[in-house]
N, C-alpha and C. Protein backbone atom coordinates (compact mmCIF):
# COMPACT_ATOMS: atom_id res chain seq x y z
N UNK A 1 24.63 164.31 -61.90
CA UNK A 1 24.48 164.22 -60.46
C UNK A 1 23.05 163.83 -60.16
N UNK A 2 22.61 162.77 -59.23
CA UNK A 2 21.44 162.71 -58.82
C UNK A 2 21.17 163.34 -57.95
N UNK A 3 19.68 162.81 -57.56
CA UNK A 3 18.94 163.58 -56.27
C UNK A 3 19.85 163.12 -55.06
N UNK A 4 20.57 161.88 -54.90
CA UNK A 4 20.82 161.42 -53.72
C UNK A 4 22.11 161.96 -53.38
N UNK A 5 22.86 162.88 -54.96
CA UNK A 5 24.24 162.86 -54.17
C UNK A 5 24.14 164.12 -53.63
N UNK A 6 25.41 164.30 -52.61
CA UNK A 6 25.34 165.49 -51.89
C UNK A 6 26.19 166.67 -52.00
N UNK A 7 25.79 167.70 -51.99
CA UNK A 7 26.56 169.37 -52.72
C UNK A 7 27.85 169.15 -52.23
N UNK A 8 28.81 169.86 -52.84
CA UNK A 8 29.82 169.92 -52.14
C UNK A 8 30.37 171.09 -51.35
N UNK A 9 29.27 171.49 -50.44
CA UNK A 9 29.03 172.32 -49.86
C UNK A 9 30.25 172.38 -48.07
N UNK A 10 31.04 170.88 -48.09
CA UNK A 10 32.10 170.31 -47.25
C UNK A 10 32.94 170.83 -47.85
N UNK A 11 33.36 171.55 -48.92
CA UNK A 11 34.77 172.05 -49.46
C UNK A 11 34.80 173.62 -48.58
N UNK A 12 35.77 174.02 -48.31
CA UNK A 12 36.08 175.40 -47.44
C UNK A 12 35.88 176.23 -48.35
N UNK A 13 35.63 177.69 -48.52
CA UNK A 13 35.48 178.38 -49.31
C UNK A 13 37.14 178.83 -50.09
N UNK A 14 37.03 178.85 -51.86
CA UNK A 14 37.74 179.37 -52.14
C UNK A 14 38.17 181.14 -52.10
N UNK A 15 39.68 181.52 -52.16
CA UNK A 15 39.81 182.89 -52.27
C UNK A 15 39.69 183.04 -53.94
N UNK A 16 39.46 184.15 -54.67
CA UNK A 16 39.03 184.57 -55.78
C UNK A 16 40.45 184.09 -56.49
N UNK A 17 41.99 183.92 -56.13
CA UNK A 17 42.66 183.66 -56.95
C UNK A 17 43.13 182.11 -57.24
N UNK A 18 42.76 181.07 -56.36
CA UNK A 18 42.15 179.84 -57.13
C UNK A 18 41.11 179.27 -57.34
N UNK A 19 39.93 180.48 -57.55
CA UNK A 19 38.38 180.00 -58.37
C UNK A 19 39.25 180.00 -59.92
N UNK A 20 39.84 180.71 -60.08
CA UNK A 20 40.34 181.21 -61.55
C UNK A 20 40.94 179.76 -61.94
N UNK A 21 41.54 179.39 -61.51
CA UNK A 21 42.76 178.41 -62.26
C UNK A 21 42.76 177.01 -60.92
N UNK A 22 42.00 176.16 -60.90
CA UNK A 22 42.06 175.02 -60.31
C UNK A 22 43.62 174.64 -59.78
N UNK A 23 43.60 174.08 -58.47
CA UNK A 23 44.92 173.59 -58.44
C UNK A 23 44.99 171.95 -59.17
N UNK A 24 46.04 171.71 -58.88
CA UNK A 24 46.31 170.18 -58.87
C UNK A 24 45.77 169.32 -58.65
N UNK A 25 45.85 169.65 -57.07
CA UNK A 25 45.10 168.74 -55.98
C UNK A 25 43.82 168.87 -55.92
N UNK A 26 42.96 170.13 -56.41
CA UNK A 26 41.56 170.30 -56.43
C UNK A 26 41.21 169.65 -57.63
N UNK A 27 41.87 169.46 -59.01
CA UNK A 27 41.48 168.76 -59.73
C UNK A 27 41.37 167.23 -59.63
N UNK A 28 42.42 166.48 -58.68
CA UNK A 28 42.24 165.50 -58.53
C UNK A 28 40.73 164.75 -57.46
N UNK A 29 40.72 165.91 -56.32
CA UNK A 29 40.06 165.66 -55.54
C UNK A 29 38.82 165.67 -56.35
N UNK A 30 38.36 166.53 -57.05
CA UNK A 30 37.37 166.27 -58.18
C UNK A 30 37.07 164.86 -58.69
N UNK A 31 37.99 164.52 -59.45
CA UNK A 31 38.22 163.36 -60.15
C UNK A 31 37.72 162.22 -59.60
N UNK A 32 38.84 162.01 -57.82
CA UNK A 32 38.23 161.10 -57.09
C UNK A 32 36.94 161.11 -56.92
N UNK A 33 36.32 162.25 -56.50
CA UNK A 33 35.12 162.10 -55.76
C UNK A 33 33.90 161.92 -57.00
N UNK A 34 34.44 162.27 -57.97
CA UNK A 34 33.56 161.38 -59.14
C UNK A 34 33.31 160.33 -59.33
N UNK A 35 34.70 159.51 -59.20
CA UNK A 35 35.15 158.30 -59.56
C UNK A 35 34.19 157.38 -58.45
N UNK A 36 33.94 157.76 -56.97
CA UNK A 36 33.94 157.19 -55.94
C UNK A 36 32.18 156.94 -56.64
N UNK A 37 31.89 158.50 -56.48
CA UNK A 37 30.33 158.39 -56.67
C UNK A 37 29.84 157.32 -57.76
N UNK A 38 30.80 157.25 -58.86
CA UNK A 38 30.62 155.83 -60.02
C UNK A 38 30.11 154.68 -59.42
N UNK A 39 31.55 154.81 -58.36
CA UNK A 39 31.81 152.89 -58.12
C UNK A 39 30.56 153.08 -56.96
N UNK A 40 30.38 153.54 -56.03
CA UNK A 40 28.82 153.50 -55.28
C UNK A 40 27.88 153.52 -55.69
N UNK A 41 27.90 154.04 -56.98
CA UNK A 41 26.34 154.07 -57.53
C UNK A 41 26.55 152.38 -58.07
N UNK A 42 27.12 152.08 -58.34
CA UNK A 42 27.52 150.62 -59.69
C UNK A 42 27.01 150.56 -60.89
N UNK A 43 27.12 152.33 -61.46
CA UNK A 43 26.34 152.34 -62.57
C UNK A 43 27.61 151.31 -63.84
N UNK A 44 26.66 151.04 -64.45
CA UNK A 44 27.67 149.97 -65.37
C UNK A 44 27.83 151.21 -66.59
N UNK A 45 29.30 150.80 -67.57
CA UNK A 45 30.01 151.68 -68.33
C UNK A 45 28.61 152.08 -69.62
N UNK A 46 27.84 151.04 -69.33
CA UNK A 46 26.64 151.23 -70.61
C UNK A 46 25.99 152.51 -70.17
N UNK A 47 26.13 152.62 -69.18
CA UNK A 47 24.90 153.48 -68.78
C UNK A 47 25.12 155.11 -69.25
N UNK A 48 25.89 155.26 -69.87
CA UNK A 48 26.33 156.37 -70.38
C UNK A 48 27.80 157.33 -69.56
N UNK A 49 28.14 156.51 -68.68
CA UNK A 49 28.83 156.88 -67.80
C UNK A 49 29.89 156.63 -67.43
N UNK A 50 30.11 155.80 -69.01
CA UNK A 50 31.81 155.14 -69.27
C UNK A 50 32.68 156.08 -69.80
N UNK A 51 32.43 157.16 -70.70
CA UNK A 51 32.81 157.92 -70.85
C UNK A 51 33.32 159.03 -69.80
N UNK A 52 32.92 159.34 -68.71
CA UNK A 52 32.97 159.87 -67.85
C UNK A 52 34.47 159.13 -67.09
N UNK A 53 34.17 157.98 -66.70
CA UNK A 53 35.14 157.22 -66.07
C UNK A 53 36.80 157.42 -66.99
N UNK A 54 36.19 156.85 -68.16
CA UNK A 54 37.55 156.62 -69.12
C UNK A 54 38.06 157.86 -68.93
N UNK A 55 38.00 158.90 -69.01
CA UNK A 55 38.39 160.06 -69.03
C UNK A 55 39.42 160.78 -67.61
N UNK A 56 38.90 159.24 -66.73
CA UNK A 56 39.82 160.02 -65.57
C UNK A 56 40.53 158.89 -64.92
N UNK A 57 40.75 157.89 -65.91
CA UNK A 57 41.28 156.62 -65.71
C UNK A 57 42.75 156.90 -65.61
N UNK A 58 43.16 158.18 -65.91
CA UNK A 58 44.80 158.34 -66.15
C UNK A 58 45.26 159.18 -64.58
N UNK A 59 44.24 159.95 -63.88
CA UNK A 59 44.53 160.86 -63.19
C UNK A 59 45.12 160.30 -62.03
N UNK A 60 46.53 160.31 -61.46
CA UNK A 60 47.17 159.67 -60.01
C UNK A 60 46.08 160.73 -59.14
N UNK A 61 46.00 159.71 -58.38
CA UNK A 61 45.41 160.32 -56.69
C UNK A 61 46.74 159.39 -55.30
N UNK A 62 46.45 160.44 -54.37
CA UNK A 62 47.52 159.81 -52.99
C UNK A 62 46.28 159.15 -52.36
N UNK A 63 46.72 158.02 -52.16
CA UNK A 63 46.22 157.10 -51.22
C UNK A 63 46.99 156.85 -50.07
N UNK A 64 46.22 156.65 -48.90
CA UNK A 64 46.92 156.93 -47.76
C UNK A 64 46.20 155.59 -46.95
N UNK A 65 46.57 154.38 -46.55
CA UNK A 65 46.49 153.69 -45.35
C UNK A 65 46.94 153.70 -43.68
N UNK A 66 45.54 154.43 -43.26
CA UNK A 66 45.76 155.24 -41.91
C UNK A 66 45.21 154.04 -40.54
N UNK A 67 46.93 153.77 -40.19
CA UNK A 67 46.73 152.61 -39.17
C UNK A 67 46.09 152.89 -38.13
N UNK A 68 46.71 154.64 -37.46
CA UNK A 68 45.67 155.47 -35.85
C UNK A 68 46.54 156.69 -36.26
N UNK A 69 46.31 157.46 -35.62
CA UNK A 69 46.92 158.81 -34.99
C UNK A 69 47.08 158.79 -33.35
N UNK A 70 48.15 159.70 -33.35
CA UNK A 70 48.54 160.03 -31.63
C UNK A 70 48.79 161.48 -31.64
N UNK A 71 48.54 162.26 -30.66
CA UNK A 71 48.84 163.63 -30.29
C UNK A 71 50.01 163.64 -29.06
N UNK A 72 51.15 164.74 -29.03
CA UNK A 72 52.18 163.99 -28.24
C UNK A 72 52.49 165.47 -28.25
N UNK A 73 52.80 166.04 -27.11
CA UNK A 73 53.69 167.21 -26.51
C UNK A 73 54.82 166.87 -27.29
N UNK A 74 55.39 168.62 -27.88
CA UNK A 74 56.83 168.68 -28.38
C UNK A 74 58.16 168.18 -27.83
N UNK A 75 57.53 168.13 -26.45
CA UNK A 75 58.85 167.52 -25.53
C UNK A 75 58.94 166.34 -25.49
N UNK A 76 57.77 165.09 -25.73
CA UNK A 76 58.15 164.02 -26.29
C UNK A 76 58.24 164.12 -27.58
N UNK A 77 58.05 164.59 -28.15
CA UNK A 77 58.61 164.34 -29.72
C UNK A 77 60.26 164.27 -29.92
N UNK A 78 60.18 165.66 -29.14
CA UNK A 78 61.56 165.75 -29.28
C UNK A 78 62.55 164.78 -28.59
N UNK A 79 62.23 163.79 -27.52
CA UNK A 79 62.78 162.54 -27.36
C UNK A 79 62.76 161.00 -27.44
N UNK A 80 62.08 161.15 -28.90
CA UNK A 80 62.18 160.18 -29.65
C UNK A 80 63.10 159.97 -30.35
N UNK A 81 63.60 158.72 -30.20
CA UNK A 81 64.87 157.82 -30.64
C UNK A 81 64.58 156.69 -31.54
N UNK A 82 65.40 156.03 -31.73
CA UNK A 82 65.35 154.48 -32.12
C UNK A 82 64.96 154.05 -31.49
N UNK A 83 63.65 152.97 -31.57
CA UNK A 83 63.31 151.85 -30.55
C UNK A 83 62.01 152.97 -29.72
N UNK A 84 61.57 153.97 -29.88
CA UNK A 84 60.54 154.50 -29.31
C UNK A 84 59.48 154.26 -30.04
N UNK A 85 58.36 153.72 -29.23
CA UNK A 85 56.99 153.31 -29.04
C UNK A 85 56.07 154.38 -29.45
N UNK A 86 55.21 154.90 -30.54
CA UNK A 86 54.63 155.98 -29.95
C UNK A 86 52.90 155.14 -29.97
N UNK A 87 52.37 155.21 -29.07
CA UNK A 87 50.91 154.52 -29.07
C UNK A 87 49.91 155.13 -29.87
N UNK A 88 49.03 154.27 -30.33
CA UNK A 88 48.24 154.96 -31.37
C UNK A 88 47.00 154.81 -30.50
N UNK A 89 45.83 155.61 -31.13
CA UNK A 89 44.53 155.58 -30.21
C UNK A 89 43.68 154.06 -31.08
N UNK A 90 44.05 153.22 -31.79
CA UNK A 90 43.28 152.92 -32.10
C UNK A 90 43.73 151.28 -32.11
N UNK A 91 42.64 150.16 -31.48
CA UNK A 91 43.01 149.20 -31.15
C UNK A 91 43.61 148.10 -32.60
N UNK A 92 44.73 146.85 -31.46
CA UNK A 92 44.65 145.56 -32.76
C UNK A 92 43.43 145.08 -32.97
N UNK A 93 43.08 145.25 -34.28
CA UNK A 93 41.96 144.83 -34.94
C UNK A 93 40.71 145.44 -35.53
N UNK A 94 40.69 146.41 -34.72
CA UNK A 94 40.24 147.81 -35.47
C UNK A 94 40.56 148.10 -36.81
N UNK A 95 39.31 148.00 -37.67
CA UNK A 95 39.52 148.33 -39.49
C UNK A 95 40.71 149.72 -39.49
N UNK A 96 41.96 149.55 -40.38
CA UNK A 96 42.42 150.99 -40.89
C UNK A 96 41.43 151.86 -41.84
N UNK A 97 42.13 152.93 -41.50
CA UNK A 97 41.25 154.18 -43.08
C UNK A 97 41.75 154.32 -43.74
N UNK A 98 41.03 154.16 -45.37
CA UNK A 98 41.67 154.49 -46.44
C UNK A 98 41.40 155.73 -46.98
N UNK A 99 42.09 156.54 -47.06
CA UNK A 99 41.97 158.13 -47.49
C UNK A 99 42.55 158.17 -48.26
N UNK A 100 41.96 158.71 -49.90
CA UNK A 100 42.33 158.97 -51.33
C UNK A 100 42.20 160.93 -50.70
N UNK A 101 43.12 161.44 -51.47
CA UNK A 101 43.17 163.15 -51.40
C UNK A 101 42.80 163.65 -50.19
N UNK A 102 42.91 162.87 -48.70
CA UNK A 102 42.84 164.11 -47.59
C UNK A 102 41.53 163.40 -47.68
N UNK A 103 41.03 162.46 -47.92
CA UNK A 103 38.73 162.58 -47.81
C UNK A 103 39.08 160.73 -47.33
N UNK A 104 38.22 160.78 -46.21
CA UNK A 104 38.01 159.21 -45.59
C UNK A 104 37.06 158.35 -46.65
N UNK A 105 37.59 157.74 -47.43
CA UNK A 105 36.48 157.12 -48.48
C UNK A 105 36.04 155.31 -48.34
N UNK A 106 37.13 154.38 -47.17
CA UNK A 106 36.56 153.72 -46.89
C UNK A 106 37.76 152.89 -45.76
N UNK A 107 36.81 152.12 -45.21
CA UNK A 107 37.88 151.34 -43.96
C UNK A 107 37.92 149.77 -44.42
N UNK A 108 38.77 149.02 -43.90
CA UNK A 108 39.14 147.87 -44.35
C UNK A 108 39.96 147.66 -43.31
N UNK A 109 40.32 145.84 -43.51
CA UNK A 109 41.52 145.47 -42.63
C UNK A 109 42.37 144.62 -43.22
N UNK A 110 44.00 144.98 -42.69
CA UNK A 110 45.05 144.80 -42.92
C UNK A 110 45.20 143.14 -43.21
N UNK A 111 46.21 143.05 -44.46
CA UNK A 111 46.18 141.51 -44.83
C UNK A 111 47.63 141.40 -45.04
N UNK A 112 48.15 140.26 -45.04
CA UNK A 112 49.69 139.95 -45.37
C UNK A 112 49.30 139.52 -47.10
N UNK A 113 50.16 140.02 -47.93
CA UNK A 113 49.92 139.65 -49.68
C UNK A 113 51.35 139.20 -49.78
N UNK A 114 51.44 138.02 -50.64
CA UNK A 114 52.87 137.54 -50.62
C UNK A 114 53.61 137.31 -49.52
N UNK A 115 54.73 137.05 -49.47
CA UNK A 115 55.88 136.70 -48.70
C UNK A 115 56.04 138.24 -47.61
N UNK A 116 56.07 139.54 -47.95
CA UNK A 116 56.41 140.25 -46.80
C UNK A 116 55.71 141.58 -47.37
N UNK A 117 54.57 141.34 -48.12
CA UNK A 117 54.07 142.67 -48.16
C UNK A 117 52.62 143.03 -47.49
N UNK A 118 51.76 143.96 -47.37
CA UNK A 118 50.85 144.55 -46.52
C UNK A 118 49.66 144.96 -47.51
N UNK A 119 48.63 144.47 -47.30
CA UNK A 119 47.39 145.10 -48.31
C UNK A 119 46.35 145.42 -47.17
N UNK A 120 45.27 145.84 -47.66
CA UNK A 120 43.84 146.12 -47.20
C UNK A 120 42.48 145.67 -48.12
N UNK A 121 41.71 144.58 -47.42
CA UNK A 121 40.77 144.15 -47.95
C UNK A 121 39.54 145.21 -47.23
N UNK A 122 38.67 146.17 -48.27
CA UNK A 122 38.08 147.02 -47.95
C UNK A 122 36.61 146.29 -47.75
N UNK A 123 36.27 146.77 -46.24
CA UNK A 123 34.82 146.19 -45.37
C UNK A 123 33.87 147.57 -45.56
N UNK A 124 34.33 148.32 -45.95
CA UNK A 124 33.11 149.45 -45.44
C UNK A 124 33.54 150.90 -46.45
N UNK A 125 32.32 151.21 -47.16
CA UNK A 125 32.42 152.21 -48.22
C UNK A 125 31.98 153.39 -47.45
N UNK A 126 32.73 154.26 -47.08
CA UNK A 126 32.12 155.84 -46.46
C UNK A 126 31.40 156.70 -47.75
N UNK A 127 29.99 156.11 -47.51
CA UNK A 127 29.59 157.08 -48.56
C UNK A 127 29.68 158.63 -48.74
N UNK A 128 29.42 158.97 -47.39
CA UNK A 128 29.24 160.79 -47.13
C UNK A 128 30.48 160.90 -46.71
N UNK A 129 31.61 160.73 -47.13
CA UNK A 129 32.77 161.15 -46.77
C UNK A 129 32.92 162.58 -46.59
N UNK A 130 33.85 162.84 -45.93
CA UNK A 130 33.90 164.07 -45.13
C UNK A 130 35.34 164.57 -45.14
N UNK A 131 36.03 165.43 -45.70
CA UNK A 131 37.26 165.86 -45.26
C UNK A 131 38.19 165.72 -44.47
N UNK A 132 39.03 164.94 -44.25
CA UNK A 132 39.80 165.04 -42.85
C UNK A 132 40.66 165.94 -43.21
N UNK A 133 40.93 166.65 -41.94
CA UNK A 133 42.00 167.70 -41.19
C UNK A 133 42.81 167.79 -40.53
């Protein structure tokens, strides 16, 4: 860890019965946020820090492409149908977020790949990523 990176002092406090035995998801979130700090730093695999990488080259993480969010009373929820609209807060053209494990790690915008599929060409690396909730 260098001087520049930052504690992970953004994680909520654990209860004493998963300090003992890591979950799943805390191991991955680990992983990622290693992985991330790699590719931001651009330390190259020479640098002693290929080993590090290789080692977590196998681990799945959820990736999540987050178009907006909406907040909506139960009473519209509950009359949603086929063909209902729900508006998002966030405009056409506005970069989406890409969130690996629940953590905003970078934004980008939406591309057509092939004949009918959907990618994201990533514009912006959230270095101090932050938890979303």
């Amino acid at each position: 860890m260098s001087d520049n990176d930052t504690p992970e002092s953004t994680q909520p406090p654990e209860t004493p019965e998963t300090e003992a035995q890591p979950t799943q998801d805390e191991a991955r979130a680990a992983a990622a946020e290693n992985l991330l700090h790699s590719l931001a730093s651009k330390q190259a695999a020479s640098d002693g820090d290929g080993q590090n990488v290789n080692a977590m080259l196998n681990v799945g993480l959820s990736v999540q492409i987050v178009l907006g969010q909406s907040r909506i009373p139960i009473s519209q929820l509950l009359n949603l149908s086929r063909g209902s609209v729900i508006e998002l807060e966030k405009k056409i053209g506005e970069p989406v977020d890409v969130v690996i494990n629940d953590r905003l790690v970078a934004r980008g915008d939406l591309v057509k790949v092939g004949e009918n599929r959907l990618g994201v060409t990533l514009t912006e690396i959230v270095k101090d990523y932050v938890p979303t909730r």
